[in-house]
Structure formats: structure tokens, C-alpha cells
N, C-alpha and C. Protein backbone atom coordinates (compact mmCIF):
# COMPACT_ATOMS: atom_id res chain seq x y z
N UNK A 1 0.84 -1.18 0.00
CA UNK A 1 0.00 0.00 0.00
C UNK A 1 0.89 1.25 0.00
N UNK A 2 0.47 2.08 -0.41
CA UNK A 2 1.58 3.59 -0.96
C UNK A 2 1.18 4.17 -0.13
N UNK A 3 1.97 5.36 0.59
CA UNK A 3 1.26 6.46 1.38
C UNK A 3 0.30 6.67 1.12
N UNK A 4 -0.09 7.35 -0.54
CA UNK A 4 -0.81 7.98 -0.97
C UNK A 4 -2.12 7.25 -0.15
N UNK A 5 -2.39 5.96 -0.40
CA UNK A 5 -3.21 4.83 -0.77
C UNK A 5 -3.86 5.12 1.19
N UNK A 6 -2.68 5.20 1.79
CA UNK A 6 -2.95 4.82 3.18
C UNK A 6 -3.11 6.18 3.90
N UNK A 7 -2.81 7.54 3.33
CA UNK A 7 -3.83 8.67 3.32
C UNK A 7 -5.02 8.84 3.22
N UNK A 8 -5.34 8.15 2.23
CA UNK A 8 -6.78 8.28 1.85
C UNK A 8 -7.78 7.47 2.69
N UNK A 9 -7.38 6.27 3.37
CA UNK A 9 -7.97 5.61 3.83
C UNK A 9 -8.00 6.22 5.40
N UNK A 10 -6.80 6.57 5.72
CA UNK A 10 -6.78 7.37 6.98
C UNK A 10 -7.31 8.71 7.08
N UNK A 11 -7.72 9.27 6.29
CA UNK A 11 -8.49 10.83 6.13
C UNK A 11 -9.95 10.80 6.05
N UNK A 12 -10.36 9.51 6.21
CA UNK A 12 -11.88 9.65 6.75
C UNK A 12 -12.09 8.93 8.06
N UNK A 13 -10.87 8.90 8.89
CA UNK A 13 -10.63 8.16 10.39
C UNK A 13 -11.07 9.09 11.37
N UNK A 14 -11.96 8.54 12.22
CA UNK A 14 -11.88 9.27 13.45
C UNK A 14 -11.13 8.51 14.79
N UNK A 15 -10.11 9.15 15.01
CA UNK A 15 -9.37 8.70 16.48
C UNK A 15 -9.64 9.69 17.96
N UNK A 16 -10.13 9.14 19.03
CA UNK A 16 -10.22 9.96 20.32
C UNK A 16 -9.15 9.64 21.08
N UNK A 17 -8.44 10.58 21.68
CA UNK A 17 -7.30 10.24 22.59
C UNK A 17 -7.50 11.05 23.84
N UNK A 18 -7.40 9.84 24.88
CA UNK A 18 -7.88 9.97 26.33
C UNK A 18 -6.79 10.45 27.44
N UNK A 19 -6.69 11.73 27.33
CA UNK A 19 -5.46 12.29 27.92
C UNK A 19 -4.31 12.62 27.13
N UNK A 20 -4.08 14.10 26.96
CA UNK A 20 -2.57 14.43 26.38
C UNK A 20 -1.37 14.61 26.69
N UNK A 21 -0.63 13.91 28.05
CA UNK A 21 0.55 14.19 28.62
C UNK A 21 1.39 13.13 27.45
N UNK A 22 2.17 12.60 28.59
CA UNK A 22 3.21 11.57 27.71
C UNK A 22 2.77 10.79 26.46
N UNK A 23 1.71 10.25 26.75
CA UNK A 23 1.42 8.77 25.89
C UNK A 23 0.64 9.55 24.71
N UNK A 24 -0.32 10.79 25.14
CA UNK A 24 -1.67 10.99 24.35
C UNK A 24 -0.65 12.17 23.22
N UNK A 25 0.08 13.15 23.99
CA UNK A 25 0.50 13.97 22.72
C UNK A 25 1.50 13.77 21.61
N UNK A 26 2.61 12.75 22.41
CA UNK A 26 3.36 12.04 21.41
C UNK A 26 2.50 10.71 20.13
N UNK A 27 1.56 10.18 20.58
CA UNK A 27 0.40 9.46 20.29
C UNK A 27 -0.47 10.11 18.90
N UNK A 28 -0.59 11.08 19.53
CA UNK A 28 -1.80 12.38 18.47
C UNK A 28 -0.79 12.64 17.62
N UNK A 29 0.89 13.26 18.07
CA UNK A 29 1.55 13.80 16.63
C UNK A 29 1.71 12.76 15.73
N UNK A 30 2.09 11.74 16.73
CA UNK A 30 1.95 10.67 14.80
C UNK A 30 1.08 9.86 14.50
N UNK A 31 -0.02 10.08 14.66
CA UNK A 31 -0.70 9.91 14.12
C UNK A 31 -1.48 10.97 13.15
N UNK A 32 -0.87 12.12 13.49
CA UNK A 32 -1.16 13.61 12.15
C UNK A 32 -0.02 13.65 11.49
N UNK A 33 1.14 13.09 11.60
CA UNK A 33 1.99 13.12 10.88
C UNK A 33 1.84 11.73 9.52
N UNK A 34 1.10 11.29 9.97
CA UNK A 34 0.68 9.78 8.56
C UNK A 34 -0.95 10.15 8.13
N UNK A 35 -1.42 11.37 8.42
CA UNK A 35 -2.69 11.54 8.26
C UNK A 35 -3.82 11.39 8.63
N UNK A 36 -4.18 10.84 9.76
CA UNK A 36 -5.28 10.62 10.42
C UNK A 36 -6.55 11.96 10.28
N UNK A 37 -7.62 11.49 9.25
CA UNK A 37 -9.01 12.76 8.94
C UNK A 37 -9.08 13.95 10.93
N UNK A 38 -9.42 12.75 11.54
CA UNK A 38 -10.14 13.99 13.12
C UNK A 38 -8.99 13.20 14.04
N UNK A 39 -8.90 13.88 14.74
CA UNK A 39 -8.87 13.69 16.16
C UNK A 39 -9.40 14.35 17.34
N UNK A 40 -10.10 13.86 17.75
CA UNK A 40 -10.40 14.20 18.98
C UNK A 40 -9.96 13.98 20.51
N UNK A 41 -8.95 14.96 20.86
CA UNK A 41 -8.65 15.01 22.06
C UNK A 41 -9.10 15.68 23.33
N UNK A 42 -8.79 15.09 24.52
CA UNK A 42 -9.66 15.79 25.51
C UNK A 42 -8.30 15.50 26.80
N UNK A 43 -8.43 16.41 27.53
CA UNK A 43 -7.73 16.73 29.07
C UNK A 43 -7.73 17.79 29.60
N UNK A 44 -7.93 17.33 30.84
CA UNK A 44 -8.12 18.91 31.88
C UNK A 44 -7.00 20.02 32.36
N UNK A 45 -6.11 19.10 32.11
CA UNK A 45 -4.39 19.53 32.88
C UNK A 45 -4.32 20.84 31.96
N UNK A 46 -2.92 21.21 33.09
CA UNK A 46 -2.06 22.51 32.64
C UNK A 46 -0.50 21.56 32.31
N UNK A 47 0.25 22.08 31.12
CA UNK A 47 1.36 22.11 30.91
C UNK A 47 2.49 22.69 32.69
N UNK A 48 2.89 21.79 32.79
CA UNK A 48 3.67 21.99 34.12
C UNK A 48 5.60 21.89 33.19
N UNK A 49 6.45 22.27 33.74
CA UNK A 49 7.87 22.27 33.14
C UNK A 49 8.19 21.10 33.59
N UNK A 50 8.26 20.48 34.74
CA UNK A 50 8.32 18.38 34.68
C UNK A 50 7.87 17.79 33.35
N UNK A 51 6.74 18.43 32.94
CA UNK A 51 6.44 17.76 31.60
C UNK A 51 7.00 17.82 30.49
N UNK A 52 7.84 18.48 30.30
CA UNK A 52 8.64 18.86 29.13
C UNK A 52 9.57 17.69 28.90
N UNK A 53 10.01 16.71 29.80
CA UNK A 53 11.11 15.49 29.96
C UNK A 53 10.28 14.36 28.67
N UNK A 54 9.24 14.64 28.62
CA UNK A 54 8.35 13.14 27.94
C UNK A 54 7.27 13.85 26.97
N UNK A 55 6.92 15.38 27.38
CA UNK A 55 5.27 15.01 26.41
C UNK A 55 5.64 16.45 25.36
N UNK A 56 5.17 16.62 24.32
CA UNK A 56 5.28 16.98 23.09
C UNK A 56 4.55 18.73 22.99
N UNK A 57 5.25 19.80 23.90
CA UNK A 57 5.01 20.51 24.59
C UNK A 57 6.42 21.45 24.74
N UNK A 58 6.21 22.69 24.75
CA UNK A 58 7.20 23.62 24.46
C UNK A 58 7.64 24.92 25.66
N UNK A 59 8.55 25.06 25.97
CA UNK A 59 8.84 26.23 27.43
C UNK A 59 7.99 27.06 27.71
N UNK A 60 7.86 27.78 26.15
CA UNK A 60 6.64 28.78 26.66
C UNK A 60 5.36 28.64 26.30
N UNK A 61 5.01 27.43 26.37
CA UNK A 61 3.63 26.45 26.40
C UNK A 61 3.38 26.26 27.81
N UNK A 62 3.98 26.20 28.84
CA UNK A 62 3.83 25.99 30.26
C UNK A 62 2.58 27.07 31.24
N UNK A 63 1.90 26.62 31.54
CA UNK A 63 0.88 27.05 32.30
C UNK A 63 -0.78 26.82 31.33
N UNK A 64 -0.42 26.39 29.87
CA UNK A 64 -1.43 26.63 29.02
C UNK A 64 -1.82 25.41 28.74
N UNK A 65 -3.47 24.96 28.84
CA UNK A 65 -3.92 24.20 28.95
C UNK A 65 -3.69 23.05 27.45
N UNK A 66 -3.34 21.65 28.21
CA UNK A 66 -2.24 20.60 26.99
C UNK A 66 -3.68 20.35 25.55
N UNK A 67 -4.93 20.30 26.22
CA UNK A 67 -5.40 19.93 25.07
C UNK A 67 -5.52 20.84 24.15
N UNK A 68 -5.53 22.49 24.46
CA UNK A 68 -5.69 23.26 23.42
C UNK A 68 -4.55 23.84 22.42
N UNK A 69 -3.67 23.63 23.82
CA UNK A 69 -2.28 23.52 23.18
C UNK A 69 -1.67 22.66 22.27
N UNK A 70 -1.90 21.27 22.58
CA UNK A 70 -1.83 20.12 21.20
C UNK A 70 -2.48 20.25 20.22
N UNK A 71 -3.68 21.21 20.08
CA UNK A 71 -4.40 21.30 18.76
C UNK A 71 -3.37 22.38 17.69
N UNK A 72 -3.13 23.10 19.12
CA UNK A 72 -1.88 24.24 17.87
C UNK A 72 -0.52 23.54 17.36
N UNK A 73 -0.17 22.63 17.93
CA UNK A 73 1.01 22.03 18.08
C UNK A 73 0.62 20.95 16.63
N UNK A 74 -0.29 20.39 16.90
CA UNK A 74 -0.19 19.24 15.93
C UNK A 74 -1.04 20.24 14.47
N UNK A 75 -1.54 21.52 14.58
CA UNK A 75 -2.08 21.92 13.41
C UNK A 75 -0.38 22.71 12.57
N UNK A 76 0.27 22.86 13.60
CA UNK A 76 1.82 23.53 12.78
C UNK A 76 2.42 22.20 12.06
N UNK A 77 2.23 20.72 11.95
CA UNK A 77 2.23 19.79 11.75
C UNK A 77 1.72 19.26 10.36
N UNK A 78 0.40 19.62 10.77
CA UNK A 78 -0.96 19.18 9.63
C UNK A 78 -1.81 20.27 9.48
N UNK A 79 -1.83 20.87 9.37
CA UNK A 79 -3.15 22.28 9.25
C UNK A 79 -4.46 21.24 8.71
N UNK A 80 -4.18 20.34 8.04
CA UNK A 80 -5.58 19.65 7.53
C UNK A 80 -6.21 18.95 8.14
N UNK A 81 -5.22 18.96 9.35
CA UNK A 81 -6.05 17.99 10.02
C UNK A 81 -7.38 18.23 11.03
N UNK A 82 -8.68 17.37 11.34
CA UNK A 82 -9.38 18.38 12.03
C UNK A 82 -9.11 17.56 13.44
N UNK A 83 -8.74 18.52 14.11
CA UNK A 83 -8.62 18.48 15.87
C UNK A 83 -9.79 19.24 16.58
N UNK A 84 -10.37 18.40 17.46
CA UNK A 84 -11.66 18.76 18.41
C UNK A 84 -10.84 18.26 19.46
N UNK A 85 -10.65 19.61 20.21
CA UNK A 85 -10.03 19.52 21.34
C UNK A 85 -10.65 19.78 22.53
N UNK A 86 -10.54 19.03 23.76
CA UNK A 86 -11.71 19.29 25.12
C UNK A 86 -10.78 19.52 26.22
N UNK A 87 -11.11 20.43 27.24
CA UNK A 87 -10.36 20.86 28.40
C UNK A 87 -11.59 20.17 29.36
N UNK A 88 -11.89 19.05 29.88
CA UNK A 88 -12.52 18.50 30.45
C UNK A 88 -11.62 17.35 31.24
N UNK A 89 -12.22 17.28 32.39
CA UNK A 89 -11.54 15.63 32.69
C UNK A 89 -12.92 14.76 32.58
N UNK A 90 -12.08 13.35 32.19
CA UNK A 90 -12.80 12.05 31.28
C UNK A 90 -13.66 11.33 32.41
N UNK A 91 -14.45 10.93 32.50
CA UNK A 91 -15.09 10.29 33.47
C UNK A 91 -16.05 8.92 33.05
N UNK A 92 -16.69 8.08 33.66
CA UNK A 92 -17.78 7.37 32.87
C UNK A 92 -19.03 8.06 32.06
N UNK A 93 -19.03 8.82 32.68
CA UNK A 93 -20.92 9.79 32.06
C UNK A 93 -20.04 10.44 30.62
N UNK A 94 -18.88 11.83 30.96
CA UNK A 94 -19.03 11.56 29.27
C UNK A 94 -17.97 11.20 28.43
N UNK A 95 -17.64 9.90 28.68
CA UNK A 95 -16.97 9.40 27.70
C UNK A 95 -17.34 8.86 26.34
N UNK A 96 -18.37 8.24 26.83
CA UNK A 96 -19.17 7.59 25.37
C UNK A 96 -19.52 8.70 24.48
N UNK A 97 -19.90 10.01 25.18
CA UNK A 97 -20.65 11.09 24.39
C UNK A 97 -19.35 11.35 23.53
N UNK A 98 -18.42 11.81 24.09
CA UNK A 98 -17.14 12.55 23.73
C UNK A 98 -16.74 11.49 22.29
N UNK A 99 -16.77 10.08 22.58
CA UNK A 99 -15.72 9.34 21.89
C UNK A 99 -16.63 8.47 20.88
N UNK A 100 -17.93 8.54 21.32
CA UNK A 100 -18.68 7.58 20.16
C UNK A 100 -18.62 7.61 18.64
N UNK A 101 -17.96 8.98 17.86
CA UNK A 101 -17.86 8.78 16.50
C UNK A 101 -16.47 8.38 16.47
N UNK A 102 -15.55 7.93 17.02
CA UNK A 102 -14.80 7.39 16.93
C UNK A 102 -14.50 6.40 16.28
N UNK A 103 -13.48 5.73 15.57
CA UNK A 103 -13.14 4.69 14.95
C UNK A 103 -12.19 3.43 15.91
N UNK A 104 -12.00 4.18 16.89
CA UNK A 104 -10.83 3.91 17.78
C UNK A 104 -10.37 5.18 18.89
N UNK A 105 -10.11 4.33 19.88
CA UNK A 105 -9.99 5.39 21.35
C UNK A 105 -8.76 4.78 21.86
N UNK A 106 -7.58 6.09 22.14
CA UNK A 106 -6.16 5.47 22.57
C UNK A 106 -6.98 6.00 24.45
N UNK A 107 -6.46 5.03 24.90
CA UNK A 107 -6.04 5.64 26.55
C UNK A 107 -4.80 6.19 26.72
N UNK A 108 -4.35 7.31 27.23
CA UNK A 108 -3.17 8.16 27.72
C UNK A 108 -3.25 8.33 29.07
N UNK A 109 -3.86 7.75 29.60
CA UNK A 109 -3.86 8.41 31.09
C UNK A 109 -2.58 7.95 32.04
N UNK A 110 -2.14 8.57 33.54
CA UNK A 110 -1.20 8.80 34.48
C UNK A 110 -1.61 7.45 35.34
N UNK A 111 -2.60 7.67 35.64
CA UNK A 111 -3.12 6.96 37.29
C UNK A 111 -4.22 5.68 36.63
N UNK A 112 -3.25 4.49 37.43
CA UNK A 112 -3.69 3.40 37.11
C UNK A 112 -5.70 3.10 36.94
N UNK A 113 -6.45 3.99 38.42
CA UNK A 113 -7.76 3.85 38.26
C UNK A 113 -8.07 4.55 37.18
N UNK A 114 -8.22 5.86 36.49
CA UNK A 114 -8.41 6.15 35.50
C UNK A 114 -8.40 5.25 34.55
N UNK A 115 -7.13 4.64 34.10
CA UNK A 115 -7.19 3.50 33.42
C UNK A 115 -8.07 2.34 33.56
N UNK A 116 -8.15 2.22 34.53
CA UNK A 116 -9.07 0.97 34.61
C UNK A 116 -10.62 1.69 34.55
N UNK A 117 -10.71 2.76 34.92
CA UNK A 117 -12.55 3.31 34.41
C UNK A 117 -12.44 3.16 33.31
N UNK A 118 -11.80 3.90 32.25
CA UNK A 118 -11.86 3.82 30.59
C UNK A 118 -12.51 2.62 30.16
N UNK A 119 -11.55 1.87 30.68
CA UNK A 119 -11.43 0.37 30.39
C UNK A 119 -13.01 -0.36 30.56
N UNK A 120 -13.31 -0.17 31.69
CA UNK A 120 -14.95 -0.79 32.23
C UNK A 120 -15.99 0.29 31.40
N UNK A 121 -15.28 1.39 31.01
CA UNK A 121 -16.22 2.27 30.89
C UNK A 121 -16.74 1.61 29.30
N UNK A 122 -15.66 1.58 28.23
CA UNK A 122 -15.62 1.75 26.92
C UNK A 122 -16.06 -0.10 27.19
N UNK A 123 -16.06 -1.01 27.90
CA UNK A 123 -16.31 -2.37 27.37
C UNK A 123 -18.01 -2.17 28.15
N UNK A 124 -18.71 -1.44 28.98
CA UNK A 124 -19.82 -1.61 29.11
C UNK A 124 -20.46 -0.73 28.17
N UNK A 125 -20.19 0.47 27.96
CA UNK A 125 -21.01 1.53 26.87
C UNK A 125 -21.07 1.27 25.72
N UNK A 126 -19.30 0.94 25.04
CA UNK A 126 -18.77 1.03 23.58
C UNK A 126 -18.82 -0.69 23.15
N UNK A 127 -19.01 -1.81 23.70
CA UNK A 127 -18.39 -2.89 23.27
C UNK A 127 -17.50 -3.26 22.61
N UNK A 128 -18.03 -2.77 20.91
CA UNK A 128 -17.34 -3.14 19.80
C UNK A 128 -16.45 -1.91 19.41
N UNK A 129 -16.04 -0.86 20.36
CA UNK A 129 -14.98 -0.05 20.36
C UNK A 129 -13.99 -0.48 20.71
N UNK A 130 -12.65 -0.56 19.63
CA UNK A 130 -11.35 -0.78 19.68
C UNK A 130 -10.98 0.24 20.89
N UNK A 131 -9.80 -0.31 22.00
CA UNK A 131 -9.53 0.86 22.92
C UNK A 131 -7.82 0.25 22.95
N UNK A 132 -6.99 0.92 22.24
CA UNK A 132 -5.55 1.29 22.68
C UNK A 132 -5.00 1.85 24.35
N UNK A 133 -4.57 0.55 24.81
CA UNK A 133 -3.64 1.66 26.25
C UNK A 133 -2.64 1.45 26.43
N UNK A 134 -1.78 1.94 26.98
CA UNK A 134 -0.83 1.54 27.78
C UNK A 134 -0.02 1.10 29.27
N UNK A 135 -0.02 0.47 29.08
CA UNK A 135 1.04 -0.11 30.38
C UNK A 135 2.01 -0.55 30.71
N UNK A 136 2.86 0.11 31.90
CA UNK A 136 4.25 -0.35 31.83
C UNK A 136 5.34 0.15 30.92
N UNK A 137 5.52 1.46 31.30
CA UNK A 137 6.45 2.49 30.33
C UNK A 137 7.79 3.26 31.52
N UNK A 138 7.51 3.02 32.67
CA UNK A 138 8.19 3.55 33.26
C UNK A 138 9.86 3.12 33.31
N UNK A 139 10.90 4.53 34.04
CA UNK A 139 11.74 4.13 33.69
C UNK A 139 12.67 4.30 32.19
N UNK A 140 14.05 3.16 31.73
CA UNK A 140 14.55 3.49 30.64
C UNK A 140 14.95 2.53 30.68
N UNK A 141 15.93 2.25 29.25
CA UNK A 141 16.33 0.79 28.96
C UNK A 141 15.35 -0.41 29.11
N UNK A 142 15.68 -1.45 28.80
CA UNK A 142 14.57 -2.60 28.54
C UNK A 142 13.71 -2.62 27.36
N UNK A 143 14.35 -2.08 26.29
CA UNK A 143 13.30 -1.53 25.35
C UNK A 143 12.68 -3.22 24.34
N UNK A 144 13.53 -3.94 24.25
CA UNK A 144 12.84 -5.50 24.25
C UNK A 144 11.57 -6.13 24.35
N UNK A 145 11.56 -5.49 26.17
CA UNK A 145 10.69 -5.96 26.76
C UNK A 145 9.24 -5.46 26.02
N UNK A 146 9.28 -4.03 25.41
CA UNK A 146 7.50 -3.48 25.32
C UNK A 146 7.44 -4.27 23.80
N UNK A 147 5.90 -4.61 24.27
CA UNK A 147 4.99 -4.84 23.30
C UNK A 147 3.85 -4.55 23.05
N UNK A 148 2.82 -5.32 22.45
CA UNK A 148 1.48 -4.72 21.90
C UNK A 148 0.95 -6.61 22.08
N UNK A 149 0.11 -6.66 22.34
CA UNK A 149 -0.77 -7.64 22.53
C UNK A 149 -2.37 -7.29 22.39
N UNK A 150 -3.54 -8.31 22.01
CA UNK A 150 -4.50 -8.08 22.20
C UNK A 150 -5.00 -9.10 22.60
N UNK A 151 -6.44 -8.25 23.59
CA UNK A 151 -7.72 -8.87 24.20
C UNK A 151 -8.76 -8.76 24.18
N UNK A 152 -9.34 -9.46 22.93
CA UNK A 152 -10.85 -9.33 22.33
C UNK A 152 -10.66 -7.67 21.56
N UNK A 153 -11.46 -7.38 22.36
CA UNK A 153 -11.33 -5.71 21.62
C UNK A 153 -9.94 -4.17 22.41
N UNK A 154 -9.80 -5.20 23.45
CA UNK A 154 -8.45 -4.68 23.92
C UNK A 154 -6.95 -4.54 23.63
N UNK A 155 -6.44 -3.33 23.33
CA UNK A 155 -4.90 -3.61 22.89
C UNK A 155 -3.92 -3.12 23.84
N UNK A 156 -2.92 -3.56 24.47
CA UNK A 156 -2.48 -3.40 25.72
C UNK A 156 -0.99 -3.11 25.01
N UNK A 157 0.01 -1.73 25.25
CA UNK A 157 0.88 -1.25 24.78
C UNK A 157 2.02 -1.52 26.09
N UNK A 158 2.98 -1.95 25.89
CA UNK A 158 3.90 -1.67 27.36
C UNK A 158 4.53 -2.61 28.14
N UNK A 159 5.00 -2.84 28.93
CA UNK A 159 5.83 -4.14 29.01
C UNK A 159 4.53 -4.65 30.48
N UNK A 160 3.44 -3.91 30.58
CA UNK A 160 2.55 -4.74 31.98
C UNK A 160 3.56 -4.63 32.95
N UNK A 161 4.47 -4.07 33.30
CA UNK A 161 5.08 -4.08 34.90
C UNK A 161 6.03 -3.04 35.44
N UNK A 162 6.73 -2.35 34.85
CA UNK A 162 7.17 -0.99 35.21
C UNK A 162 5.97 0.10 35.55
N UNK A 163 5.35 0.63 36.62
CA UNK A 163 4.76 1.36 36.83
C UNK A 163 5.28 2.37 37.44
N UNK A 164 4.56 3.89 37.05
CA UNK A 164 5.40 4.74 37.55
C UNK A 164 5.85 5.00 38.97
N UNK A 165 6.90 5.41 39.59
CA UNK A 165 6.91 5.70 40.90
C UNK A 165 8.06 6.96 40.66
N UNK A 166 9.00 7.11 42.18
CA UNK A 166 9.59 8.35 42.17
C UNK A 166 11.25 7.76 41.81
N UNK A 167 11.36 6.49 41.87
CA UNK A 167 12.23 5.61 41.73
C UNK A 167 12.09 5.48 40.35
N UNK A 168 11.19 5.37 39.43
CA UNK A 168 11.16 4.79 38.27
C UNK A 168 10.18 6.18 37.24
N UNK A 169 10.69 6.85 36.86
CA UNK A 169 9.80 7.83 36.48
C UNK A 169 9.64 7.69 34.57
N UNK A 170 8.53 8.13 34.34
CA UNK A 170 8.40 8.07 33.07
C UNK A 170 9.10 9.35 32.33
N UNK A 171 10.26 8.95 31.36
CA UNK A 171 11.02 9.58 30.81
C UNK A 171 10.91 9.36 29.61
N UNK A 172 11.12 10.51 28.69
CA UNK A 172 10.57 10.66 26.89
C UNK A 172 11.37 9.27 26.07
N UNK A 173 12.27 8.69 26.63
CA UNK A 173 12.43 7.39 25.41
C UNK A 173 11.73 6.25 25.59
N UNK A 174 11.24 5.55 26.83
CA UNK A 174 10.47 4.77 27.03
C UNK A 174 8.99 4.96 26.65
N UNK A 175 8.57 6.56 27.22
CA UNK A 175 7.27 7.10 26.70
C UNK A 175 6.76 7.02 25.27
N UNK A 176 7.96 7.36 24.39
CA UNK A 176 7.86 7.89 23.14
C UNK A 176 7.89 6.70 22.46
N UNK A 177 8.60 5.29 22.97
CA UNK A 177 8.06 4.44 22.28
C UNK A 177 6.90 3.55 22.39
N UNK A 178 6.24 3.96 23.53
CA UNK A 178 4.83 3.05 23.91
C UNK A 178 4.05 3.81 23.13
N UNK A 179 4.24 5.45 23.32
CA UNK A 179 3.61 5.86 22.21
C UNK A 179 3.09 6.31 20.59
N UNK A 180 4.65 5.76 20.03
CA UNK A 180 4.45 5.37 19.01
C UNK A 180 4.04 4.00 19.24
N UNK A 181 4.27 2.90 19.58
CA UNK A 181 3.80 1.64 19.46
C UNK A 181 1.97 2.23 19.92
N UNK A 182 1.37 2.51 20.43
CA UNK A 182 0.02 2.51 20.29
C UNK A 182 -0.71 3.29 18.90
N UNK A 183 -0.21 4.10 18.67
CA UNK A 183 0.20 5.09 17.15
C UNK A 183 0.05 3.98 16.27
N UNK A 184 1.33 3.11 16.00
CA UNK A 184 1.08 2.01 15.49
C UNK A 184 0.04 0.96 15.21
N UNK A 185 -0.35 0.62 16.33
CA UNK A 185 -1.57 0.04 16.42
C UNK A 185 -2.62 -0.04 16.22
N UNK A 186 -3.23 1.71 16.44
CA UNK A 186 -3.96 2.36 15.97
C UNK A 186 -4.11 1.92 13.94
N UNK A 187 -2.83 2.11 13.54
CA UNK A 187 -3.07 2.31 12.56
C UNK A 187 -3.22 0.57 11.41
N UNK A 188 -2.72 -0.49 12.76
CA UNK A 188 -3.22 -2.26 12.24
C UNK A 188 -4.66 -1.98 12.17
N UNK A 189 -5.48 -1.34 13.50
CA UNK A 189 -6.26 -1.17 13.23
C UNK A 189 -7.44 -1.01 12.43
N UNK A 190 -6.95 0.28 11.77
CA UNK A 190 -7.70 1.24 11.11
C UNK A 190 -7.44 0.06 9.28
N UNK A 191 -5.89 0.02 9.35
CA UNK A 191 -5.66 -0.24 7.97
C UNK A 191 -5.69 -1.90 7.74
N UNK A 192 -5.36 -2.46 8.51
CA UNK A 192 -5.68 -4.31 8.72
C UNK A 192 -6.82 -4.88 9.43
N UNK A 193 -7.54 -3.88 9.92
CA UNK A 193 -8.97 -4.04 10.87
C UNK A 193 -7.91 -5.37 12.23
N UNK A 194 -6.68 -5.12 12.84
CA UNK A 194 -6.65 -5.48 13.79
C UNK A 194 -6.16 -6.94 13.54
N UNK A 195 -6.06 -7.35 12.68
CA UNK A 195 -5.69 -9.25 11.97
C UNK A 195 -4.78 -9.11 12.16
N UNK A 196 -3.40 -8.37 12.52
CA UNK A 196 -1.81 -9.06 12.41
C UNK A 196 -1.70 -8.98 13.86
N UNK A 197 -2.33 -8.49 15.04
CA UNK A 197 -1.74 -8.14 16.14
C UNK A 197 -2.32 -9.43 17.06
């Protein structure tokens, strides 16, 4: 398949991405960098300068809220692309609203329960919604270890056992490749409907 070929097919995609720190903004740029039609992102946070080590975010971007800020960031990128961006935090009530034209929903989130609401949330509301997450990025070196696996309609990014702590912190080379590997995935997805993974 030619770029061209796999443009076209990706420019009538809708992707939602659930949180823009580490996983969600490195996540969103490449996936506008191979063409993805919408994205729809959503997060409540402020750009803090800790964040600058891992998520896709600039010095004097700091204090300014990441989802509206990734819409400028990834439109200097793609101008074509359409970004619906939300300064909300994600919850069960409106997730389905937020993410239902979706084609596919990455999880980005920090804190393990978050993750696990998405998770209950999108398999009781969404069923037959594909949901990308990650787990197990913390830390550096071991790069071997991450993979991509799936479960039913679940795709699990990350090696499952490095979790973050103050000992083990999530730093931009480990980050950046879970998040391209879900990027990736996204796009077995979209372009193999999910058969090679």
C-alpha cells in the first residue's frame, strides 16, 4: 500500500485520545503526521515544566492548557487535520458522548484507576470499540521488553510491569516508544482491521 493509498484511507478516520501528557500527545503527533481525517482530544491539565522530559510541549507552552495547546502544536504539523479539542476531565458519564464517532480510542492516562474506568467504561457503553492503552512504560532501557498484545477488543501497549513511581519515572524514550507503538496500532487497526496483532 503507498502512502498515498494509506492517506486516503486514513483521512476519513476518526481517532479519540484519552489524555494528552506523555502517551496521548506524542500518540496524536503521529498519528497527524501519517494523516489521520479527526482527532479528537480531551484533558483537563495545565502544561507543568516536569512535563517537558516526555510530552510533546514547548517552554513557553507551560501554564497553558495541553489539550488546546496540542491542537496548535499538531495543526503547525498538519493544518488539515481536524482536531476537536476538550479541556474537560474524562469520566464514565461523558466518555461515550465525547468518543462515540470514533473509529478507535487510545487511553493516555497517568493513574492506574483512570485507566481501569476507561477500560470498564468503553467495554460496558462502547463494546465493539477498539480501545488502545498503555502499560508499563516507566523508567529506561529494557526496550525489548514493550509490546502490543491483544484482548478481544483490547490492545495493551507496554511491558505490563514498570509502573510509575519516584524511583522509576516516566522519561521521553520509554514514553515515546509506547507511544508510538500505540500510534502504530492504531493504525493495524484502522488499515488491517486489527488481523496481524
Amino acid at each position: 500500500m503507498t502512502f498515498k493509498e494509506i492517506k486516503k484511507i486514513l483521512g476519513n478516520k476518526t481517532v479519540g485520545i484519552a489524555g494528552c501528557g506523555g502517551l496521548g500527545s506524542n500518540c496524536a503527533v503521529a498519528l497527524a503526521r501519517v494523516g489521520v481525517g479527526r482527532l479528537i482530544i480531551a484533558d483537563f491539565d495545565i502544561i507543568e515544566e516536569s512535563n517537558l522530559n516526555r510530552q510533546y510541549y514547548f517552554y513557553d507552552q507551560i501554564g497553558k492548557y495541553k489539550a488546546t495547546t496540542l491542537k496548535n502544536n499538531i495543526r503547525l504539523i498538519n493544518p488539515y487535520i481536524n482536531v476537536e479539542s476538550h479541556v474537560q476531565e474524562l469520566n464514565s458519564e461523558n466518555i461515550p458522548d465525547l468518543f462515540n464517532c470514533c473509529d478507535v480510542i487510545v487511553e493516555a492516562f497517568d493513574k492506574a484507576e483512570m485507566k481501569l474506568m476507561i477500560i470498564e467504561t468503553v467495554y460496558d457503553e462502547m463494546p465493539e470499540m477498539p480501545l488502545v492503552t498503555g502499560l508499563g512504560m516507566a523508567g529506561w532501557g529494557n526496550s525489548n521488553i514493550l509490546r502490543c498484545r491483544k484482548s478481544d477488543k483490547l490492545y495493551i501497549c507496554g511491558d505490563e510491569i514498570n509502573e510509575v513511581s519516584e524511583v522509576l519515572p516516566p522519561l521521553a524514550p520509554r514514553v515515546g516508544i509506547v507511544a508510538n507503538m500505540q500510534a502504530n496500532t492504531v493504525l493495524e487497526i484502522l488499515l488491517n482491521k486489527g488481523e496481524r496483532l
